[in-house]
Protein backbone atom coordinates (compact mmCIF):
# COMPACT_ATOMS: atom_id res chain seq x y z
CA UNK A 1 10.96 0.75 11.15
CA UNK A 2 14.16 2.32 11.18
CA UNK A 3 16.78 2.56 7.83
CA UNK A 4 19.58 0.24 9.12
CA UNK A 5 17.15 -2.85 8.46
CA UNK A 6 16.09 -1.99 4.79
CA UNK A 7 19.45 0.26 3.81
CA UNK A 8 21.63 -1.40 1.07
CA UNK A 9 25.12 -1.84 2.51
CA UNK A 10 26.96 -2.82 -0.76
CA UNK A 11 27.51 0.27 -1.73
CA UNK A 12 29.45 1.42 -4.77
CA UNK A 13 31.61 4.33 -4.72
CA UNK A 14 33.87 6.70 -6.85
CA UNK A 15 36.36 9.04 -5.63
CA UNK A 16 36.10 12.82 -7.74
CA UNK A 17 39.09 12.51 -9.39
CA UNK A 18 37.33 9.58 -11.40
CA UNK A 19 36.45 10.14 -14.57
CA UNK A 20 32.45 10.87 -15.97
CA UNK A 21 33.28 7.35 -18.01
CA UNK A 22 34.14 5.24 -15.10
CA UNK A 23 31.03 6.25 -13.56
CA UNK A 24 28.83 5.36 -16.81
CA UNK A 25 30.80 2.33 -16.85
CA UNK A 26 29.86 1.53 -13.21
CA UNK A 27 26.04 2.24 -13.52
CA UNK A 28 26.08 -0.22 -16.51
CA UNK A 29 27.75 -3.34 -14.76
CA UNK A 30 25.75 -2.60 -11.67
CA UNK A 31 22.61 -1.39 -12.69
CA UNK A 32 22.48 1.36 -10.64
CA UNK A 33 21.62 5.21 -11.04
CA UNK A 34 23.34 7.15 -8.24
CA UNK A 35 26.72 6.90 -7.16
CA UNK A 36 28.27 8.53 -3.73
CA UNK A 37 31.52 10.18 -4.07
CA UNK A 38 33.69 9.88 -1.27
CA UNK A 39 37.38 11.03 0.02
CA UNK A 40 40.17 8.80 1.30
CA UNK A 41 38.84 8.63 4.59
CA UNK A 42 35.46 7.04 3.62
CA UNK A 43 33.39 10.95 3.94
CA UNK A 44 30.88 11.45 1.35
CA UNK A 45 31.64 14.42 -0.43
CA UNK A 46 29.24 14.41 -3.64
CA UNK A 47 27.02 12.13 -4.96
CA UNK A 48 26.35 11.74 -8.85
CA UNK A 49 23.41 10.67 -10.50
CA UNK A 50 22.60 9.10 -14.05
CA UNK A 51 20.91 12.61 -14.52
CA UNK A 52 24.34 14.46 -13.69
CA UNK A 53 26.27 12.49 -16.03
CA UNK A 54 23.10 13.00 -19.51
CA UNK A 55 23.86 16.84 -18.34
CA UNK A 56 27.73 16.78 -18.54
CA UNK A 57 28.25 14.49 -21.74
CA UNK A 58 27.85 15.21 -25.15
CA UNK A 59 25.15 13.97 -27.30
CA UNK A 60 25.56 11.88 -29.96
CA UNK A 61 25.68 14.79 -32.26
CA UNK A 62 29.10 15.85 -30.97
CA UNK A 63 30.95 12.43 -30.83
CA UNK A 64 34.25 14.58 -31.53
CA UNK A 65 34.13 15.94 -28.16
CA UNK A 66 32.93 12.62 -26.37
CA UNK A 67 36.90 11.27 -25.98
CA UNK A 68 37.45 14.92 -24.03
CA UNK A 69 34.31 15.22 -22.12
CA UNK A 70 33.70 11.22 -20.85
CA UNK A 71 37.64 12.12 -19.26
CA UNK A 72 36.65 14.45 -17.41
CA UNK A 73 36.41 14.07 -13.31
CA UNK A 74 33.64 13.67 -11.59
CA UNK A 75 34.32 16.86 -9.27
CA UNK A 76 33.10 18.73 -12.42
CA UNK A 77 29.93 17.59 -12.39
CA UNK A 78 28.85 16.24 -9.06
CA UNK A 79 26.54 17.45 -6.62
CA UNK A 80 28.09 18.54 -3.43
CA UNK A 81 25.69 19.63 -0.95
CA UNK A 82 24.71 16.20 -0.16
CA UNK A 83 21.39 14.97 1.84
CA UNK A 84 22.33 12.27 4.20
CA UNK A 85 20.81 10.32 6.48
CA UNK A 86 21.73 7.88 9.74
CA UNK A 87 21.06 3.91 9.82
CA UNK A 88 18.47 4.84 13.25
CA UNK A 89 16.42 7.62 11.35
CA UNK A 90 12.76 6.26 10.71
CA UNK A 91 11.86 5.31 7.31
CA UNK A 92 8.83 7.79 7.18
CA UNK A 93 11.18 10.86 8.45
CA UNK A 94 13.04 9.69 5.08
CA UNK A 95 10.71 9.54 3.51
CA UNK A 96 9.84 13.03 3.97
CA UNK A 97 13.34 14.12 3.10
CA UNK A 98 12.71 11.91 -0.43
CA UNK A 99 9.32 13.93 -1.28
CA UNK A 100 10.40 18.18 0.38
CA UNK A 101 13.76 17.61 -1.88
CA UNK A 102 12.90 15.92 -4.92
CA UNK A 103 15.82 13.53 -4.26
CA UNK A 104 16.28 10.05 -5.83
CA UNK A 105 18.68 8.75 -3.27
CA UNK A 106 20.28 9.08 0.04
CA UNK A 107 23.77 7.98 1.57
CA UNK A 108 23.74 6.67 5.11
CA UNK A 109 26.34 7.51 6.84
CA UNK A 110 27.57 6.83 10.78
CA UNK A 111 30.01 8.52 12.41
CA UNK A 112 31.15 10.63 9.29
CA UNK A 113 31.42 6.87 7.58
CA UNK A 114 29.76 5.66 4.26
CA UNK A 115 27.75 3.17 5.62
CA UNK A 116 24.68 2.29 3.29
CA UNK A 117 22.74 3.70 1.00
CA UNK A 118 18.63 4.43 0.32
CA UNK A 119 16.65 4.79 -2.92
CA UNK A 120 13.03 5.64 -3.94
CA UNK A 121 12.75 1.83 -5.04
CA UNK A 122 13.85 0.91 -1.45
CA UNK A 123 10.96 2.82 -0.24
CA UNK A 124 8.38 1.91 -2.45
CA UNK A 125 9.47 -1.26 -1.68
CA UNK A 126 9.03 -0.90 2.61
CA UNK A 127 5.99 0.75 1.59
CA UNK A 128 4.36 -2.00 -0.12
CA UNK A 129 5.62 -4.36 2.71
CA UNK A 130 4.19 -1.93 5.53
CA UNK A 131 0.79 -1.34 4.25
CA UNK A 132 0.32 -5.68 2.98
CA UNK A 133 0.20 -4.47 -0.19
CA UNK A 134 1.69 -7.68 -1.85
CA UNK A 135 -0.56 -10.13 0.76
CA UNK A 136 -4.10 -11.02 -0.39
CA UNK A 137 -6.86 -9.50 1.60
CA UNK A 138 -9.23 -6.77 1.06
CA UNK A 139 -9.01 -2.68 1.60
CA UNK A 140 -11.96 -1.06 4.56
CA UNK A 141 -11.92 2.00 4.34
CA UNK A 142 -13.94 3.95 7.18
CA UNK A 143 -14.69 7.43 8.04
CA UNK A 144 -14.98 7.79 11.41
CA UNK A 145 -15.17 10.71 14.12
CA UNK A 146 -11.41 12.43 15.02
CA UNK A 147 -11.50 11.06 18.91
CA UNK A 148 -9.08 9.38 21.25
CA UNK A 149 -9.92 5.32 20.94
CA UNK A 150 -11.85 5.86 18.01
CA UNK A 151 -8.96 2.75 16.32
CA UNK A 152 -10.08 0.41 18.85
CA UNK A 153 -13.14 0.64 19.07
CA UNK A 154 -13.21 -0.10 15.28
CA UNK A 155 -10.11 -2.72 14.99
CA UNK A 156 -12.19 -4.60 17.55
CA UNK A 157 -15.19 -4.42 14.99
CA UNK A 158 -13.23 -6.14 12.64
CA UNK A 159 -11.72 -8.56 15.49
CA UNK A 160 -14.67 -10.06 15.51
CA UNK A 161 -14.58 -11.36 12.69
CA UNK A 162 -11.52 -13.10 12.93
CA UNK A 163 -10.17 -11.29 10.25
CA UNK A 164 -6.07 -10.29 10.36
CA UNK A 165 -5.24 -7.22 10.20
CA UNK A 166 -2.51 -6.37 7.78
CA UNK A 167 -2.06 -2.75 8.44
CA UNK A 168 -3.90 0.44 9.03
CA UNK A 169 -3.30 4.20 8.03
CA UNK A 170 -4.94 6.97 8.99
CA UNK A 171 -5.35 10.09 7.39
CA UNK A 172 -7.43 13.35 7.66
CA UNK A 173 -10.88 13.79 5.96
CA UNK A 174 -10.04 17.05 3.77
CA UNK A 175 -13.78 17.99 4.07
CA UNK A 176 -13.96 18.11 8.00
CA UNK A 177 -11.34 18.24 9.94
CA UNK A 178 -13.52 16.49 13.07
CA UNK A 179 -13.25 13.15 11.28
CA UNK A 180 -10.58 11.03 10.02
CA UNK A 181 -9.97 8.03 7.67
CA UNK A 182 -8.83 4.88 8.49
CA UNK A 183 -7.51 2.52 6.11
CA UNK A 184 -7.77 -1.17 7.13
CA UNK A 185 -5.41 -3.63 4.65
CA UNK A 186 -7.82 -7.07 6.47
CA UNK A 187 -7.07 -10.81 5.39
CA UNK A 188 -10.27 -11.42 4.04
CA UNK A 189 -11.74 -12.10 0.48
CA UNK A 190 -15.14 -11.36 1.82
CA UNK A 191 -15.59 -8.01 3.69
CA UNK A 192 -19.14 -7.98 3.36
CA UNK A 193 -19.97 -9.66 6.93
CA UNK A 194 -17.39 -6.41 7.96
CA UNK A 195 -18.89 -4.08 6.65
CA UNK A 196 -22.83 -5.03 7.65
CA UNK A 197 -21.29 -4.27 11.04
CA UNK A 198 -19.40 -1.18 10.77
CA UNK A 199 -22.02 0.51 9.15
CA UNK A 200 -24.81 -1.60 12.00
CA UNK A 201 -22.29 0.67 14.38
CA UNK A 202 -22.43 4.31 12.85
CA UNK A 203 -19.58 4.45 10.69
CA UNK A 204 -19.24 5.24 7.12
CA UNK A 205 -17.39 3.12 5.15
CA UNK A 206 -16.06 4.47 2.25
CA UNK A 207 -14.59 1.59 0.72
CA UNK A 208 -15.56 -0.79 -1.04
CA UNK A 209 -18.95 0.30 -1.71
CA UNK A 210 -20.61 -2.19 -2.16
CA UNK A 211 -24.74 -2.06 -3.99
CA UNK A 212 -26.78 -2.76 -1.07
CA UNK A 213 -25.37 -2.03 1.72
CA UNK A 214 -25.70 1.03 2.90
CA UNK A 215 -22.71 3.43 4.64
């Protein structure tokens, strides 16, 4: 999945000659907790978040500075070395942008244009829509060994049973690095029958572990 089909293209913007109040203003009406700055021709130059703007007003035990400080511009307190990314970059290469640099948000931007606009929400979101989170089914969750067709030959396992398959991840064991997890999200209430058969087959399954069946 790339970041053109989940981006948010109603984007709104401030210019850094705007004050620190229009942009509290702006995350109040709209909700929203980061804010790109951009120039006349549409460039993102900064970015702003409801973080930058706690940091650079006063609290409410200097209310006789708030007039001076909310008029301030946003140049004054915006971030300028700004992370962006492009609508075809994959949402899991963004991902890993969101996690090495602690960022909240990230402008999209095309041909040096403002284009759309990614938050953490947005991916928790995708994730939960990748994996089946939100779709009733049950979690399998086998170790198996860390071979070429090892997927198959397990997916067709659960074929068998003529149970959906939602989505799969696979991740390494930590204890051995010649086996592998894989994480089955299955459309099934009832992963017993599954599971009698994966484990009838060799593999370990992890989860659910159920009393009386043995992995």
């Amino acid at each position: 999945m790339i970041i053109e089909e989940i981006m948010n293209t109603n984007v709104e913007t401030l210019t850094e000659n705007d004050t620190i109040e229009a942009a509290i203003k702006l995350m109040r009406e709209k909700k929203i907790r980061h804010i790109p700055i951009i120039n006349d021709q549409g460039e993102v130059i900064g970015i702003v978040s409801d973080r930058d703007v706690k940091v650079g007003t006063p609290s409410i035990f200097q209310r006789d500075k708030a007039s001076d400080e909310l008029s301030k511009p946003l140049k004054l307190i915006m971030k300028k070395d700004v992370i962006i990314g492009h609508p075809l970059d994959f949402v899991e290469e963004v991902a890993a942008l969101f996690y090495e640099h602690k960022i909240g948000s990230l402008p999209i931007v095309k041909e040096k244009q403002l284009v759309g606009i990614i938050t953490e929400s947005d991916l928790l979101h995708t994730l939960v829509q990748l994996t089946g989170a939100h779709q009733p089914g049950s979690q399998i969750e086998v170790r198996v060994p860390n071979k070429a067709g090892i997927l198959y030959e397990v997916a067709g396992i659960i074929r068998k049973h003529n149970a959906n398959i939602h989505s799969v991840l696979v991740y390494p064991d930590k204890k051995d690095d010649a086996y592998k997890i894989l994480v089955f999200r299955v459309r099934t209430m009832n992963p017993v029958s599954v599971i009698n058969d994966l484990n009838n087959e060799g593999y370990s399954v992890l989860w659910p572990n159920i009393p009386g069946i043995s992995s």
